[in-house]
PDB file of N, CA and C in Angstrom:
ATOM      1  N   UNK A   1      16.588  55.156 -30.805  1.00  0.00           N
ATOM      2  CA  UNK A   1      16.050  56.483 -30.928  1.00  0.00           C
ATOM      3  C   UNK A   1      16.174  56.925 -32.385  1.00  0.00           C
ATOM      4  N   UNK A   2      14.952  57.221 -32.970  1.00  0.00           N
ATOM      5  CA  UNK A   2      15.477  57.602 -34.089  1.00  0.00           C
ATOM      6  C   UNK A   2      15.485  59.347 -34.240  1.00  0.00           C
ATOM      7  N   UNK A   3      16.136  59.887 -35.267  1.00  0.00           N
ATOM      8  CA  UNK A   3      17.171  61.338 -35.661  1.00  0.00           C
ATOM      9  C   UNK A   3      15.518  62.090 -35.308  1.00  0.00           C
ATOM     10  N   UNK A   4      14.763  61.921 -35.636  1.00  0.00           N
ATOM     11  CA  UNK A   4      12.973  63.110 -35.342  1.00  0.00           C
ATOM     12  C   UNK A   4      13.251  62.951 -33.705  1.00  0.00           C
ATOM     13  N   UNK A   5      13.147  62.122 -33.473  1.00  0.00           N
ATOM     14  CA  UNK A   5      13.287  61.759 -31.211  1.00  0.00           C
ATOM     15  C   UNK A   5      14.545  62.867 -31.173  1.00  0.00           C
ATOM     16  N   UNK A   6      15.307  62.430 -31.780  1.00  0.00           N
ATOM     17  CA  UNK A   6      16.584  63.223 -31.103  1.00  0.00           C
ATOM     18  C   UNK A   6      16.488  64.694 -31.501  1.00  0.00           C
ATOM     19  N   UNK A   7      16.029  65.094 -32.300  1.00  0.00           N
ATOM     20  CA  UNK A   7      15.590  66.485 -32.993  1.00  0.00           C
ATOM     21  C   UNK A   7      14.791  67.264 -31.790  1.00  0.00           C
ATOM     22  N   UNK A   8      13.711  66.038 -31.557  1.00  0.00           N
ATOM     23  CA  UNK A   8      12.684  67.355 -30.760  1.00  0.00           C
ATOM     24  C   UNK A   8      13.103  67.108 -29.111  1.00  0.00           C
ATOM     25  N   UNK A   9      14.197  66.173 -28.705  1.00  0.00           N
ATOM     26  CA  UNK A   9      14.836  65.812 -27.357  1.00  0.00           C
ATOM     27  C   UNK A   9      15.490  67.010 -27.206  1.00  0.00           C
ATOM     28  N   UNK A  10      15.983  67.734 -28.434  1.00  0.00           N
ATOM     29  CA  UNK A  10      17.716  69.105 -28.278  1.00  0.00           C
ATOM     30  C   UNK A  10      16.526  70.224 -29.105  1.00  0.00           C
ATOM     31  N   UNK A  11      16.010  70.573 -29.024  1.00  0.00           N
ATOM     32  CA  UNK A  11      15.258  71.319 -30.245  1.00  0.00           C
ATOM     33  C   UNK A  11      15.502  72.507 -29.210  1.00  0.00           C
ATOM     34  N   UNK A  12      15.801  73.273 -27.814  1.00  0.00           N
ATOM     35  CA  UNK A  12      15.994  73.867 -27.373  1.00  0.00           C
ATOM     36  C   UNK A  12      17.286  73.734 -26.366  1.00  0.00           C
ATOM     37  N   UNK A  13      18.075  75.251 -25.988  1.00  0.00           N
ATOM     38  CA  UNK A  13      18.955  75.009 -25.212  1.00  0.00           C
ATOM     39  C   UNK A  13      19.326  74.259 -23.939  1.00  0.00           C
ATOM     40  N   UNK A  14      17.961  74.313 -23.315  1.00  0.00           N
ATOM     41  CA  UNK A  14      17.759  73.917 -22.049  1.00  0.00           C
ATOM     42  C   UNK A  14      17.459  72.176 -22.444  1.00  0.00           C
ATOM     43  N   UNK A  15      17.052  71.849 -23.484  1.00  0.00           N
ATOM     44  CA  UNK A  15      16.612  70.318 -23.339  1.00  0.00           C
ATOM     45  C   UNK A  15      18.094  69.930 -23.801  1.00  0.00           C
ATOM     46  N   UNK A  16      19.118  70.594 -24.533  1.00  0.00           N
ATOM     47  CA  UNK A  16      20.435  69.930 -24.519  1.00  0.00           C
ATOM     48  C   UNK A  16      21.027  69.860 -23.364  1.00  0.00           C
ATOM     49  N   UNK A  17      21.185  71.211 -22.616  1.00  0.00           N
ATOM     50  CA  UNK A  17      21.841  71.236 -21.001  1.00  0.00           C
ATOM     51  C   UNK A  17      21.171  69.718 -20.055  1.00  0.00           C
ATOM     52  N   UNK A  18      20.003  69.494 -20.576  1.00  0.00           N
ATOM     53  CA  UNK A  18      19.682  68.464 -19.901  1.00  0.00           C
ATOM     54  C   UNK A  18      20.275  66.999 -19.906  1.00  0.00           C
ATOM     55  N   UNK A  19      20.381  66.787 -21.711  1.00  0.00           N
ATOM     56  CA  UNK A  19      20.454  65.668 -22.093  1.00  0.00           C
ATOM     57  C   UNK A  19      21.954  65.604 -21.680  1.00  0.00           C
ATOM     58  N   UNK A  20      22.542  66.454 -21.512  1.00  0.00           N
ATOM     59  CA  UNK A  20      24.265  66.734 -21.410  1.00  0.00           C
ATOM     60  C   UNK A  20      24.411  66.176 -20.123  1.00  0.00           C
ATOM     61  N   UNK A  21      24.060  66.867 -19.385  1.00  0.00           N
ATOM     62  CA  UNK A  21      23.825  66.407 -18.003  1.00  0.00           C
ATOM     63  C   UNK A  21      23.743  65.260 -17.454  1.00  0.00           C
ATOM     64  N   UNK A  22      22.680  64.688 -18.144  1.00  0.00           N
ATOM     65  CA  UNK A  22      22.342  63.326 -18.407  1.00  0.00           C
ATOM     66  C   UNK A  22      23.305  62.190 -18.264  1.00  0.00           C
ATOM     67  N   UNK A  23      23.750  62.906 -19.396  1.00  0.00           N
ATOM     68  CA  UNK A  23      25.220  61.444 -20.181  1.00  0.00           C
ATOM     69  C   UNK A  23      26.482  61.702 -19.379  1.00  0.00           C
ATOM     70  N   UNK A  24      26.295  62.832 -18.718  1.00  0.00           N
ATOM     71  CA  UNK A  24      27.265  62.961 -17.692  1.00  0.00           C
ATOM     72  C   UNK A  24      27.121  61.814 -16.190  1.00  0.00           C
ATOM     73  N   UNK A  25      25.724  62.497 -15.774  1.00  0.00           N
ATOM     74  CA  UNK A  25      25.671  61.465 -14.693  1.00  0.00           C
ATOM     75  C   UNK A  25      25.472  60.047 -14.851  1.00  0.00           C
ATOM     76  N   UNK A  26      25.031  59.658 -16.118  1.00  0.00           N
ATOM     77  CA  UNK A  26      24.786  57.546 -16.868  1.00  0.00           C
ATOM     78  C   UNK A  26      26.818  57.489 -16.367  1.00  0.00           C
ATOM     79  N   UNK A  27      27.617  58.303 -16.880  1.00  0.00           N
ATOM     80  CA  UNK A  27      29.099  57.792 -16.985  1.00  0.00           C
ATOM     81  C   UNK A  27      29.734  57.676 -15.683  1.00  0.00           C
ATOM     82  N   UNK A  28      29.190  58.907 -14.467  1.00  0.00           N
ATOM     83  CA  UNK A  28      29.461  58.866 -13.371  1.00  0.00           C
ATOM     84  C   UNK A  28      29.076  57.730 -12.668  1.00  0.00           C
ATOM     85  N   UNK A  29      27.723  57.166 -12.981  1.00  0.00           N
ATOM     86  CA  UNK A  29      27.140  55.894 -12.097  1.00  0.00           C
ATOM     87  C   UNK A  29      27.849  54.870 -13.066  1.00  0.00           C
ATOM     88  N   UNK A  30      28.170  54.716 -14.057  1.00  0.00           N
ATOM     89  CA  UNK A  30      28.728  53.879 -14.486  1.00  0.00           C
ATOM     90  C   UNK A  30      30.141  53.715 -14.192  1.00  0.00           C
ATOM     91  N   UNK A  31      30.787  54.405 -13.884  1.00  0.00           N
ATOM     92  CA  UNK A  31      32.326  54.520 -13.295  1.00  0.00           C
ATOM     93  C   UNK A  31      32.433  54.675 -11.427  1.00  0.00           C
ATOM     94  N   UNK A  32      31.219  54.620 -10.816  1.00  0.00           N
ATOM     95  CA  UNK A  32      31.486  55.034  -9.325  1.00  0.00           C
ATOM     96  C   UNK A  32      32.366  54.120  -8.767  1.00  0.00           C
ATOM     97  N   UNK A  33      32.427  53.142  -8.927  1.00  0.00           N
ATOM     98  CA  UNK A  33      33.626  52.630  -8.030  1.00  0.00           C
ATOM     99  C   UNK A  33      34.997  52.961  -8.710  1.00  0.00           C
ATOM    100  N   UNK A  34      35.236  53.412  -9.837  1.00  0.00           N
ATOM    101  CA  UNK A  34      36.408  53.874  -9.982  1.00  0.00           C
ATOM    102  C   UNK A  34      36.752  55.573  -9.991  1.00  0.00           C
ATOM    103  N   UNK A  35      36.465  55.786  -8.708  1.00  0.00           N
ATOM    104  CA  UNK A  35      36.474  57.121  -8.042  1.00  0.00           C
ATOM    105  C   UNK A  35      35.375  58.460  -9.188  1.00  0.00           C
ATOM    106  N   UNK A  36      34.504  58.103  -9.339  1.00  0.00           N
ATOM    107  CA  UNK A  36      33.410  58.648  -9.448  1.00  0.00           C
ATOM    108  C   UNK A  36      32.442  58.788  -8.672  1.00  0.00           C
ATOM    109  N   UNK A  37      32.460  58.629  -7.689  1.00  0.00           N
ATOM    110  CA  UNK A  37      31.300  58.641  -6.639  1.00  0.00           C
ATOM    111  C   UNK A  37      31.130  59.675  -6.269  1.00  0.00           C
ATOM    112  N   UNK A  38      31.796  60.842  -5.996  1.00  0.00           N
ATOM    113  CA  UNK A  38      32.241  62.105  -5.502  1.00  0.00           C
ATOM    114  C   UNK A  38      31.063  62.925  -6.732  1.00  0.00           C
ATOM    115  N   UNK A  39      31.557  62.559  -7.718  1.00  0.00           N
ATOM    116  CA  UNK A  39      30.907  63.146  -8.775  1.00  0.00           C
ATOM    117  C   UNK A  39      29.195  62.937  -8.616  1.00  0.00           C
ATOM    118  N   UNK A  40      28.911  61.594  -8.368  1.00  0.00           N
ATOM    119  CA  UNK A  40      27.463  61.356  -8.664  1.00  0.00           C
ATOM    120  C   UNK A  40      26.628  61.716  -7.499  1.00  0.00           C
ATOM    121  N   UNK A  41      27.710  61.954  -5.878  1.00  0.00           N
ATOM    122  CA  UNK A  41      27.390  62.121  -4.828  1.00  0.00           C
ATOM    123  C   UNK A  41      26.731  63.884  -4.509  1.00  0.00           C
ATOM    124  N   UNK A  42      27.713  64.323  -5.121  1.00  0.00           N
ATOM    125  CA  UNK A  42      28.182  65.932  -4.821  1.00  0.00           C
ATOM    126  C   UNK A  42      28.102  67.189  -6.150  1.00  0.00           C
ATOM    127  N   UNK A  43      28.311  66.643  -7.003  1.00  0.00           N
ATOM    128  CA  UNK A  43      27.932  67.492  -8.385  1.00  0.00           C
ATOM    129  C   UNK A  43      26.614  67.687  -8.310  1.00  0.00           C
ATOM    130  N   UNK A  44      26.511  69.266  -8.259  1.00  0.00           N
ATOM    131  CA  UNK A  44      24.916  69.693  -8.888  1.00  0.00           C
ATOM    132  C   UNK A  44      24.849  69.896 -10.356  1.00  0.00           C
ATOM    133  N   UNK A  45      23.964  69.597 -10.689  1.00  0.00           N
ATOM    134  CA  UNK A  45      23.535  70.309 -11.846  1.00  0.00           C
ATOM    135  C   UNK A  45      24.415  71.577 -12.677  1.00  0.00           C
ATOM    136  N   UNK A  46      24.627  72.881 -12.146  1.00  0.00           N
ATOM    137  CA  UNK A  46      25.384  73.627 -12.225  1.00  0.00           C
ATOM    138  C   UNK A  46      26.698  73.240 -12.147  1.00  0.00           C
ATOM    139  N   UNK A  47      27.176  72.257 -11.320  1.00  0.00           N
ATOM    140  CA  UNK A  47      28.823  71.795 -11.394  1.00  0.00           C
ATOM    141  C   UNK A  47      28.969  71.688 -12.777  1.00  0.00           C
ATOM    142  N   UNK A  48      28.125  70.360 -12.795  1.00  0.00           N
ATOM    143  CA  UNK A  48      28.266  69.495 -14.238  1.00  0.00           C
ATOM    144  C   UNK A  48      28.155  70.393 -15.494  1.00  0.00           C
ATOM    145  N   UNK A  49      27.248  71.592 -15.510  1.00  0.00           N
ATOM    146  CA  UNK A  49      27.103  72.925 -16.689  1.00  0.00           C
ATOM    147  C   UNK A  49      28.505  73.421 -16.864  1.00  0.00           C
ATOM    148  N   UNK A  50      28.752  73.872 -15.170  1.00  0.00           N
ATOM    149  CA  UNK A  50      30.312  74.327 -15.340  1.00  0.00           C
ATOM    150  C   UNK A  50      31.633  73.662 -16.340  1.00  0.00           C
ATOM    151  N   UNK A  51      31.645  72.323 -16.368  1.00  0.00           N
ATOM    152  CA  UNK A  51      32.840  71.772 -16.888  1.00  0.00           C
ATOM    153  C   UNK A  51      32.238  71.615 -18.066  1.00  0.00           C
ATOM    154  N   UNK A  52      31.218  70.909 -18.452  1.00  0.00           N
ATOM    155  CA  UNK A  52      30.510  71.246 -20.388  1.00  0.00           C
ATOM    156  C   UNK A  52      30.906  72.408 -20.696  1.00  0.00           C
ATOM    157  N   UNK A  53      30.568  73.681 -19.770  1.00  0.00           N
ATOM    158  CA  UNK A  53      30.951  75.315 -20.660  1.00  0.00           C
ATOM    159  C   UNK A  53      32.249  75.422 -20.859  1.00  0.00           C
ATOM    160  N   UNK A  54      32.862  74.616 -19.961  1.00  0.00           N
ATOM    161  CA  UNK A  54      34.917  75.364 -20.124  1.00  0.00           C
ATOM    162  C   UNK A  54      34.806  73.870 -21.421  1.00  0.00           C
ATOM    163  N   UNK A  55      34.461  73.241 -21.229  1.00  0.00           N
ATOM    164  CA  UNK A  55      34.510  72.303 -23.052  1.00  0.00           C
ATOM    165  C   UNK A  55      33.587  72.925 -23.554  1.00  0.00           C
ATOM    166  N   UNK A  56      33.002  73.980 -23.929  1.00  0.00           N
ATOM    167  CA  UNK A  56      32.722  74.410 -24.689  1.00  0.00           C
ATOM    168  C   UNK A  56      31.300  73.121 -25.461  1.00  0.00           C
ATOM    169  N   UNK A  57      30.844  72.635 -24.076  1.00  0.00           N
ATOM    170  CA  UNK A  57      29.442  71.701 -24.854  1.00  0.00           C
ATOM    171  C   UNK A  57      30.255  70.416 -25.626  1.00  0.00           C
ATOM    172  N   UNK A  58      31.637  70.202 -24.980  1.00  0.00           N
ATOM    173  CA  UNK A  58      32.072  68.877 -25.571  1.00  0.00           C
ATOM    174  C   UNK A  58      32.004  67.742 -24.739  1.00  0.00           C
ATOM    175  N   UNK A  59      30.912  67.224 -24.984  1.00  0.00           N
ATOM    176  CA  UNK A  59      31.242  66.037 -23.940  1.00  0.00           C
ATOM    177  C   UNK A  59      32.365  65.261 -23.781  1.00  0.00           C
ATOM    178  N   UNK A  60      33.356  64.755 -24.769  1.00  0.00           N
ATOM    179  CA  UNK A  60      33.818  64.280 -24.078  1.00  0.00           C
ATOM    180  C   UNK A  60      35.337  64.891 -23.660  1.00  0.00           C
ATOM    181  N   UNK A  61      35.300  66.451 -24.179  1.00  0.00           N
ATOM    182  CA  UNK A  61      36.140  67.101 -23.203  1.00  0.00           C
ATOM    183  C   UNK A  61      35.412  67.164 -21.728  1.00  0.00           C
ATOM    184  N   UNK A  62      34.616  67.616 -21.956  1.00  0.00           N
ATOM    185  CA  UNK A  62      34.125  67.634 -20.380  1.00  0.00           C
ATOM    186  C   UNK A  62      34.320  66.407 -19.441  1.00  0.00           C
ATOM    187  N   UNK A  63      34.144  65.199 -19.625  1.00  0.00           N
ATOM    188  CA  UNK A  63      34.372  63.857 -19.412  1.00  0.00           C
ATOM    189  C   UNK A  63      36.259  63.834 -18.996  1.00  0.00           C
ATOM    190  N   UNK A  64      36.756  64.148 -19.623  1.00  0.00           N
ATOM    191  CA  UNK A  64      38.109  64.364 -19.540  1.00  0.00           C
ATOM    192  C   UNK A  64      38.504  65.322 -18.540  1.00  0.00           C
ATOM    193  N   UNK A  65      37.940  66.130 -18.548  1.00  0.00           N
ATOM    194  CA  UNK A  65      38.264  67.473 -17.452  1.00  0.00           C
ATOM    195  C   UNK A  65      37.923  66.832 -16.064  1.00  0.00           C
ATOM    196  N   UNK A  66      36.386  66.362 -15.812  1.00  0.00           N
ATOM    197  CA  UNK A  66      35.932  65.348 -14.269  1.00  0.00           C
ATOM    198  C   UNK A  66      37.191  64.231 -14.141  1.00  0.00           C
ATOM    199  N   UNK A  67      37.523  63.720 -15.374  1.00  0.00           N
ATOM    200  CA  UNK A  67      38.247  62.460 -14.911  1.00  0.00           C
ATOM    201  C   UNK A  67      39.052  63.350 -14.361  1.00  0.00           C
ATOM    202  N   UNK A  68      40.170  64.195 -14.542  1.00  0.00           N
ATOM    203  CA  UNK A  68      41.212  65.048 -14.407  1.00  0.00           C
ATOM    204  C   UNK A  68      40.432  65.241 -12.882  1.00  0.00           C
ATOM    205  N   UNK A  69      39.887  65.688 -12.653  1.00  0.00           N
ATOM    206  CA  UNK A  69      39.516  65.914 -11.342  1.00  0.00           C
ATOM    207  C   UNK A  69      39.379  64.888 -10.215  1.00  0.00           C
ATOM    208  N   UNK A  70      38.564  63.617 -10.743  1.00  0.00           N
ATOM    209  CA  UNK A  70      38.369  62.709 -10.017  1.00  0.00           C
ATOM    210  C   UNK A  70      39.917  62.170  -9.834  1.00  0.00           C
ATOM    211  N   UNK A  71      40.757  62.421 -10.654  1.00  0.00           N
ATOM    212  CA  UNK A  71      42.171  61.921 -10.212  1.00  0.00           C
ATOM    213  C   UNK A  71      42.786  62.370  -9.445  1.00  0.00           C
ATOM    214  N   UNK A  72      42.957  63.799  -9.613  1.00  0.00           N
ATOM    215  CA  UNK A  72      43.279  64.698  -8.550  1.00  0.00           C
ATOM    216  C   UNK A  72      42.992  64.635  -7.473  1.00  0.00           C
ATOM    217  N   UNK A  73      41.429  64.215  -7.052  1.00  0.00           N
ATOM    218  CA  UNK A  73      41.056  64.045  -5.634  1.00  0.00           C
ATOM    219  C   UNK A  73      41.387  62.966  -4.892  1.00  0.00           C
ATOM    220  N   UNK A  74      41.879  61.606  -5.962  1.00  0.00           N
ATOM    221  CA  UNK A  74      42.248  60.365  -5.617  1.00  0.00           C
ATOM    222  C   UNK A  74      43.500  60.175  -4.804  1.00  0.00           C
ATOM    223  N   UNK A  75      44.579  61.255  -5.772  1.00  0.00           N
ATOM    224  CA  UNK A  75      46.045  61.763  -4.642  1.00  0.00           C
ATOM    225  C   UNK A  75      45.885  62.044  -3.977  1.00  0.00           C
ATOM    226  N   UNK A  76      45.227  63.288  -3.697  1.00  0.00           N
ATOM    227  CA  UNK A  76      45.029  64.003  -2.525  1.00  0.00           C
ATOM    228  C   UNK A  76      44.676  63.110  -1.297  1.00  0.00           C
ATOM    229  N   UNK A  77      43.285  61.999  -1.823  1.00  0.00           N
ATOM    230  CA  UNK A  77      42.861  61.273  -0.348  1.00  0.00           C
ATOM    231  C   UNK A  77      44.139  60.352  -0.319  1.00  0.00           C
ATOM    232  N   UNK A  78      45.066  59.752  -1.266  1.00  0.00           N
ATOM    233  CA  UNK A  78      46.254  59.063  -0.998  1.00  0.00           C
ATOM    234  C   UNK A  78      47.444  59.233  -0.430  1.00  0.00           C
ATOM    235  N   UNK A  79      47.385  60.794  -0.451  1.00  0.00           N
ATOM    236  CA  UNK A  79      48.429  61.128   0.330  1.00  0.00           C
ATOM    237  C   UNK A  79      47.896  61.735   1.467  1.00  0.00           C
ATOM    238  N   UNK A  80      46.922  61.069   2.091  1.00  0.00           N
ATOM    239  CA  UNK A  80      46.401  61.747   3.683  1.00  0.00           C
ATOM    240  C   UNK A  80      46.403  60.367   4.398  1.00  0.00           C
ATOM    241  N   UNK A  81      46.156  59.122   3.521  1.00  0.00           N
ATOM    242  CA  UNK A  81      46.179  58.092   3.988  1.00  0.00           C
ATOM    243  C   UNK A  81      48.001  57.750   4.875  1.00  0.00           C
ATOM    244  N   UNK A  82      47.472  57.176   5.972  1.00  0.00           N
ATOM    245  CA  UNK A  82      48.692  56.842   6.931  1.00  0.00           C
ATOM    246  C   UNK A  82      48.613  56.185   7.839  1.00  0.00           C
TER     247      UNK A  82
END
């Protein structure tokens, strides 16, 4: 891709929320068997906005915050297992 592609890809708010989005769900399908599935299954659109805005549009805080989550949910189903 060259820097003009990527210019007129973000050239508005909504085409970044997209592309964000995006690289969110490529990492989720790329990680689903290591408890990402939840994410690629069940996250709307708006989920995924939600955790970019508390990072403040950082991906890879945001990335960090889902993992934090996807871990969390991993105990939880581990300690129901019996």
């Amino acid at each position: 891709m060259t820097p003009q592609e990527l210019i007129e890809m973000t050239n508005t708010p909504e085409k970044c929320e997209q592309l964000l989005i995006g690289a969110v769900r490529q990492i989720a399908t790329d990680r689903y068997e290591q408890g990402w599935s939840a994410v690629v299954e069940c996250f709307t659109d708006g989920d995924i906005l939600e955790y970019l805005s508390n990072a403040d549009n950082n991906l890879p805080k945001a990335i960090k915050a889902i993992q934090e989550w996807v871990d969390l949910r991993k105990e939880m189903e581990d300690n129901c297992q019996f």
